[in-house]
N, C-alpha and C. Protein backbone atom coordinates (compact mmCIF):
# COMPACT_ATOMS: atom_id res chain seq x y z
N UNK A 1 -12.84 -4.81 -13.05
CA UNK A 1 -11.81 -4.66 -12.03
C UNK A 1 -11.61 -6.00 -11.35
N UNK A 2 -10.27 -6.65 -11.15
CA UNK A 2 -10.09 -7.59 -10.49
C UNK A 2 -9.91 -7.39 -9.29
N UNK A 3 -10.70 -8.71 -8.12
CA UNK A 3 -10.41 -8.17 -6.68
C UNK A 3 -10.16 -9.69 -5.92
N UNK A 4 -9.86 -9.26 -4.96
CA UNK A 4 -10.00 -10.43 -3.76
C UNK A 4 -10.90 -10.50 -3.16
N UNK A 5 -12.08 -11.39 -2.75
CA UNK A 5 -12.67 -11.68 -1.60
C UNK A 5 -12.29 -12.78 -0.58
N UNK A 6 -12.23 -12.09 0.40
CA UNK A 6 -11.53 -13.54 1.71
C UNK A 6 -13.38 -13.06 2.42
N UNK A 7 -13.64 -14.84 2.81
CA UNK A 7 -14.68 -15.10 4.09
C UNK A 7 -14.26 -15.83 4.78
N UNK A 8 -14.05 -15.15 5.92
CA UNK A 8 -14.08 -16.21 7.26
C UNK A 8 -15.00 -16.36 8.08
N UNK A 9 -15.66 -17.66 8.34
CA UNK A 9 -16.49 -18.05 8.93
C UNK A 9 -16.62 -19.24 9.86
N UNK A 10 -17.30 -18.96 10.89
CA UNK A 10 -16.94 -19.85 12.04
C UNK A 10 -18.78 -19.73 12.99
N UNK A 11 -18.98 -21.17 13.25
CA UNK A 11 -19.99 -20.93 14.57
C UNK A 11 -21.16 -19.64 13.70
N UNK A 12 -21.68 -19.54 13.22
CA UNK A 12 -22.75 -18.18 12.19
C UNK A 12 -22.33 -17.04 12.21
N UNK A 13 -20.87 -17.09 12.62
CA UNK A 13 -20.56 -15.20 12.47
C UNK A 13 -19.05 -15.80 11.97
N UNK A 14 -18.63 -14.14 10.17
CA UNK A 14 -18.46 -14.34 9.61
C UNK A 14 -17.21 -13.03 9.53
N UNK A 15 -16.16 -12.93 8.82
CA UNK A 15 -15.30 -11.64 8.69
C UNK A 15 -15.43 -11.24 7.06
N UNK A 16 -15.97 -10.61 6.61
CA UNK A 16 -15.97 -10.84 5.17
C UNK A 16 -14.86 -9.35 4.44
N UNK A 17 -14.20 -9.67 3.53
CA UNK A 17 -13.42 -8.34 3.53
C UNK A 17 -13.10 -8.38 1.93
N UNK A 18 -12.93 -7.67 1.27
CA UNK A 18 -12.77 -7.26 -0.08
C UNK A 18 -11.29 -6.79 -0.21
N UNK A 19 -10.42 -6.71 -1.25
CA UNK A 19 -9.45 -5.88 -1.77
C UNK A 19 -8.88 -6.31 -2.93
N UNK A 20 -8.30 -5.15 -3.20
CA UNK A 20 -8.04 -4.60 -4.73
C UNK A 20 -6.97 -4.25 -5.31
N UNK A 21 -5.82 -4.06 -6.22
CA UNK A 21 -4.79 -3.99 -6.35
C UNK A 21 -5.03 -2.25 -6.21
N UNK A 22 -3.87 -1.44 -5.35
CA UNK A 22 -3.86 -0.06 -5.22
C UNK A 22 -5.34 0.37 -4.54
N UNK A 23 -5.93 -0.33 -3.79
CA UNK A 23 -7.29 -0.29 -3.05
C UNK A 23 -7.40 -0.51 -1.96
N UNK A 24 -7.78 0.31 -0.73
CA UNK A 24 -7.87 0.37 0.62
C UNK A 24 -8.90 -0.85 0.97
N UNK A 25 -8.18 -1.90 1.48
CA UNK A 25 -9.61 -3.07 1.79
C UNK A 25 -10.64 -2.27 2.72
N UNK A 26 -12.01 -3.26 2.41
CA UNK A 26 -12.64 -3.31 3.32
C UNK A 26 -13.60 -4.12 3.56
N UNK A 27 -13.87 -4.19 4.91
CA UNK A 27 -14.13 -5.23 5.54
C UNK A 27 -15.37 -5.43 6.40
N UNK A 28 -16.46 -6.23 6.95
CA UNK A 28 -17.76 -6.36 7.42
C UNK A 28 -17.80 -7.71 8.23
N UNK A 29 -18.50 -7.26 9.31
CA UNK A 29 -18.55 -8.92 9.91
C UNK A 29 -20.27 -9.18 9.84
N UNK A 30 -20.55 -9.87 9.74
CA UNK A 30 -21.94 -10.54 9.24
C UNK A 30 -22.26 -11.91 10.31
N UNK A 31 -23.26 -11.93 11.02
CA UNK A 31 -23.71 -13.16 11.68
C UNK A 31 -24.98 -13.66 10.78
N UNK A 32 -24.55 -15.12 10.53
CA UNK A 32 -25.79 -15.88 9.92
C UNK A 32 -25.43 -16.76 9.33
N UNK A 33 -26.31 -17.90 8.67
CA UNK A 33 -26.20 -18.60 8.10
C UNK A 33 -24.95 -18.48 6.49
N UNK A 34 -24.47 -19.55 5.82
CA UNK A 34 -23.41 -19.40 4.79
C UNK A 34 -24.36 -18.45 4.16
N UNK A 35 -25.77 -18.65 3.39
CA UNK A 35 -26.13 -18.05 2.43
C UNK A 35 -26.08 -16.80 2.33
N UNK A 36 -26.84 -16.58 4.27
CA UNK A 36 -26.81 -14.49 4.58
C UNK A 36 -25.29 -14.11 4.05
N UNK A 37 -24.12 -15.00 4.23
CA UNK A 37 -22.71 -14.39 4.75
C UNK A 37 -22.48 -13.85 2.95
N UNK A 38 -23.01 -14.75 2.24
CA UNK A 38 -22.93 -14.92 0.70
C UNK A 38 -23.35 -13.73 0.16
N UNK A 39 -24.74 -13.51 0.64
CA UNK A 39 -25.37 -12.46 -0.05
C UNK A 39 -24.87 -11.40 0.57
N UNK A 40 -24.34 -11.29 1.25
CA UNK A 40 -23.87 -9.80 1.88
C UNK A 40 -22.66 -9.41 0.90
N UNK A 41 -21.83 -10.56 1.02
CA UNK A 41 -20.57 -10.56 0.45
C UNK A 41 -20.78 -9.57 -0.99
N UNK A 42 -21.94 -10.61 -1.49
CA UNK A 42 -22.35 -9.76 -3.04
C UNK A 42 -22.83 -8.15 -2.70
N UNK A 43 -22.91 -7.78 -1.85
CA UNK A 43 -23.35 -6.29 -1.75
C UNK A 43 -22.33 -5.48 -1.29
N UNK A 44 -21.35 -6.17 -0.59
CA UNK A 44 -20.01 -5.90 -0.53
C UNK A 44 -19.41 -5.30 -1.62
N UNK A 45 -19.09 -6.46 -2.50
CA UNK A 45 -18.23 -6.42 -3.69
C UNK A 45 -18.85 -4.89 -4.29
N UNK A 46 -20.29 -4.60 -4.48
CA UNK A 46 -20.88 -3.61 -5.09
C UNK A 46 -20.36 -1.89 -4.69
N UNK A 47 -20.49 -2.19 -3.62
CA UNK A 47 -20.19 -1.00 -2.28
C UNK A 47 -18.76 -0.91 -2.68
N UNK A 48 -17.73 -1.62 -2.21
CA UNK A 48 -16.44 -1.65 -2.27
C UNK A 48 -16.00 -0.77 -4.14
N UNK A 49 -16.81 -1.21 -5.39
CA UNK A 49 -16.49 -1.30 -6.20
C UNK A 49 -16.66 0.50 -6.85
N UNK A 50 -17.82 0.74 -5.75
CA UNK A 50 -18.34 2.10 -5.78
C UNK A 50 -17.56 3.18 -5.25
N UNK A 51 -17.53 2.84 -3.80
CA UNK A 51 -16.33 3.46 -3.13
C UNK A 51 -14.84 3.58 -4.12
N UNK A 52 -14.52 2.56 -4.23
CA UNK A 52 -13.09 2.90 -5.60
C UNK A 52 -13.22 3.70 -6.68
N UNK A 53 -14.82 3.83 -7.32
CA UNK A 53 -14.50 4.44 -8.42
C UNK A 53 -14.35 6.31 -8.29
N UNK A 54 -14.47 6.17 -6.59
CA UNK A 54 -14.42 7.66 -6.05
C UNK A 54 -12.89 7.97 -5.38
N UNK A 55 -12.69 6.86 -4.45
CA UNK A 55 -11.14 7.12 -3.42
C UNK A 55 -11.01 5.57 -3.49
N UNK A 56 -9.90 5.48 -4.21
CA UNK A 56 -9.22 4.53 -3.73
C UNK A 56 -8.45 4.07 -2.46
N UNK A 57 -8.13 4.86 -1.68
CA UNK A 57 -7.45 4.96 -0.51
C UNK A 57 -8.21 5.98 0.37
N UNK A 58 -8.37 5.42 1.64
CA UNK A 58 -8.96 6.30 2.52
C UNK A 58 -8.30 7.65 2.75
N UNK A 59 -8.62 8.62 3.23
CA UNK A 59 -7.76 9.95 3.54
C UNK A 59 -6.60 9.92 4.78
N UNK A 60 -5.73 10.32 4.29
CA UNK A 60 -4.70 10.14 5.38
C UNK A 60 -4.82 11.37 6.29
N UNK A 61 -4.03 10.88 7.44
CA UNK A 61 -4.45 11.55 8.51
C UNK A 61 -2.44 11.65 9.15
N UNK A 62 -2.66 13.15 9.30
CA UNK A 62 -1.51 13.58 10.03
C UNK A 62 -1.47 13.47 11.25
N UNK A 63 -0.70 12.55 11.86
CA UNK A 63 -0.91 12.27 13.46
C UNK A 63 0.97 12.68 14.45
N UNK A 64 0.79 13.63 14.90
CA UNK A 64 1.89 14.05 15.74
C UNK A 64 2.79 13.18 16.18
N UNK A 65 4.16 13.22 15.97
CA UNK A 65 4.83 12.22 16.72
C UNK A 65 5.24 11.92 17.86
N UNK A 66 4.91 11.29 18.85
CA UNK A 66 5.21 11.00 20.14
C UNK A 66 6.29 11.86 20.48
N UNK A 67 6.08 12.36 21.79
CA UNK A 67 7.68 13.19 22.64
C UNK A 67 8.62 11.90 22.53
N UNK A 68 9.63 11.98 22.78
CA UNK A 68 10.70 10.89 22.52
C UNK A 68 11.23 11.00 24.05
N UNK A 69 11.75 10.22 24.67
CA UNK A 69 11.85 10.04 26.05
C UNK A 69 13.36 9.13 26.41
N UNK A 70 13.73 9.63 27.87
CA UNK A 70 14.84 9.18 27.99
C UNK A 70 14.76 8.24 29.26
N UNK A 71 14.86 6.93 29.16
CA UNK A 71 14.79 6.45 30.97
C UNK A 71 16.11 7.02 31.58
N UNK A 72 15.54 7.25 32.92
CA UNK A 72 17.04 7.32 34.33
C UNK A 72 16.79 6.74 34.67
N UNK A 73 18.02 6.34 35.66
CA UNK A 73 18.40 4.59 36.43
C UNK A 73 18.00 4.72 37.78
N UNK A 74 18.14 3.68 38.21
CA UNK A 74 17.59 3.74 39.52
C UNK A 74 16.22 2.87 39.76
N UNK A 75 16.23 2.56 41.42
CA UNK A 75 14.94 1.93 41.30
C UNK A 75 13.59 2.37 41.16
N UNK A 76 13.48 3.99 41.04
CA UNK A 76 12.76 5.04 40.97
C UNK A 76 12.65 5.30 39.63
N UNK A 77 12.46 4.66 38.51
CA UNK A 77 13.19 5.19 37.23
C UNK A 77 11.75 5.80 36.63
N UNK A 78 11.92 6.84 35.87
CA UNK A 78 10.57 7.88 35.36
C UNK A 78 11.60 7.98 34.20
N UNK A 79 10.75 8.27 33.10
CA UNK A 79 11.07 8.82 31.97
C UNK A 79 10.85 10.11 32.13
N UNK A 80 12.37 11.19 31.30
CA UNK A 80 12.25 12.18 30.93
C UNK A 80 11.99 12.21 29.62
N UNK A 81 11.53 14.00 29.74
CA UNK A 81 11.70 14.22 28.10
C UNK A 81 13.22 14.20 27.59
N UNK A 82 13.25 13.83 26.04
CA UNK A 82 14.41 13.75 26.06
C UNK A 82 15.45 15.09 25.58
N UNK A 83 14.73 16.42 25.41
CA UNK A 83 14.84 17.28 25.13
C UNK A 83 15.66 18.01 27.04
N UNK A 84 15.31 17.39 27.97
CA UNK A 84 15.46 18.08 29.23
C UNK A 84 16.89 17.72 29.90
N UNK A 85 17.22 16.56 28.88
CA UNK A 85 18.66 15.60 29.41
C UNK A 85 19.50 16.61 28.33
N UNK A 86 21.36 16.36 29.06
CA UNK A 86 21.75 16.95 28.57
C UNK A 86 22.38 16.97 27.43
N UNK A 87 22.52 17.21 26.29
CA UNK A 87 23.22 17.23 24.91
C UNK A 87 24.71 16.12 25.24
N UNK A 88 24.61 15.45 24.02
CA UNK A 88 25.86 14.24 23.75
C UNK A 88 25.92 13.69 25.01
N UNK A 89 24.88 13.13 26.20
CA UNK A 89 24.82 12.28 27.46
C UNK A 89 24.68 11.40 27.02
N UNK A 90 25.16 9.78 27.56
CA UNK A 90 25.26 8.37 27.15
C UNK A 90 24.70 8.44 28.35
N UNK A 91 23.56 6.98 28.00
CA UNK A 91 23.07 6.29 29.17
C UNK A 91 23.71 5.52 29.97
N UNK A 92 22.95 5.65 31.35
CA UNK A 92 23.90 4.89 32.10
C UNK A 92 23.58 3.76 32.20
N UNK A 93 23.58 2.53 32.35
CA UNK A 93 23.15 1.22 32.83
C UNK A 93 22.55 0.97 33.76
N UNK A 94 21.10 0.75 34.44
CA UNK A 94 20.91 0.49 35.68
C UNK A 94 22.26 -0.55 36.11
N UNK A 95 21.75 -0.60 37.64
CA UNK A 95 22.85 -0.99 38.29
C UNK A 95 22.30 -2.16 38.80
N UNK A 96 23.14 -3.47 39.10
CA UNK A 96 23.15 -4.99 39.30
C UNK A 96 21.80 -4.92 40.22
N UNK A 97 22.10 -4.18 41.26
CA UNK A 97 20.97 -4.32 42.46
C UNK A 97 19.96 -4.10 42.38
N UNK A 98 19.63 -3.46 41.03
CA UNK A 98 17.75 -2.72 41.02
C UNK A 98 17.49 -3.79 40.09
N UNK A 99 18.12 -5.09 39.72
CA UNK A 99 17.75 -5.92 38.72
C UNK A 99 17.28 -7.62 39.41
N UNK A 100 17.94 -7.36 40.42
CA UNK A 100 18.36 -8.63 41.16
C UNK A 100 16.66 -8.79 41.90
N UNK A 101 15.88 -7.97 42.36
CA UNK A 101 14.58 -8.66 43.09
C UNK A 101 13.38 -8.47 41.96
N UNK A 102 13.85 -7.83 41.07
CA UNK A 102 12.53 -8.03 40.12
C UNK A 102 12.92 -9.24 38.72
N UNK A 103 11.65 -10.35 38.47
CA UNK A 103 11.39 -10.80 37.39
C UNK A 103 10.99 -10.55 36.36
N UNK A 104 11.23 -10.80 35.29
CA UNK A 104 10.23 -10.51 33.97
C UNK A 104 9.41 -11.46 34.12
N UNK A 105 7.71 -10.44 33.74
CA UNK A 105 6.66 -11.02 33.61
C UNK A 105 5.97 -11.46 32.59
N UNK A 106 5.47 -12.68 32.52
CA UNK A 106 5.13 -12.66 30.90
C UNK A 106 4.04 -11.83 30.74
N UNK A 107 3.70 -11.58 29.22
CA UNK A 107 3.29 -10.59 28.70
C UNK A 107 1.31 -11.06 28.46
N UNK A 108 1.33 -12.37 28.61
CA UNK A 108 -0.29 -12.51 28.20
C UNK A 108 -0.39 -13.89 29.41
């Protein structure tokens, strides 16, 4: 089986991760010297190679989709559900004045 191994390593701690064509990567972080990061890697590849010959892909998982939501205007503004607003309603635009004393903040 042909695969990828990526190591990243920095300062004695290491990201080591495997993958495979049609194969769910996976991945280990390892602190230590290159050689520990090496030999792990090789027990990796083993594990990883084992795991595939059972599931290639992890099990998927059905996850509910978010309520979908509507903002109202105003300087009070709450999201509704969007099920509670009324059928074929266009949004309105907040209005000049609820825009004018607040900044955008950066994000980090």
């Amino acid at each position: 089986m042909e695969f990828k191994l990526v190591v990243q390593y920095k300062d004695g701690k290491a990201l080591v991760g495997i993958s495979a064509e049609g194969c769910d990567p996976i991945f280990e972080k390892v602190e230590g010297d290159i050689a520990t990061v090496l030999g792990t890697a090789a027990v990796l590849v083993d594990t990883a190679q084992e795991k595939w010959k059972t599931a290639k892909r992890n099990p998927k998982i059905d996850i509910p989709a978010p309520a979908q939501t509507v903002p109202t205007t105003g300087s009070g503004a709450k999201s509704v559900p969007a099920s509670s607003s009324s059928p074929g309603a266009k949004p309105v635009p907040a209005s000049k004045s609820s825009k004018a004393g607040s900044a955008q903040k950066p994000l980090f």
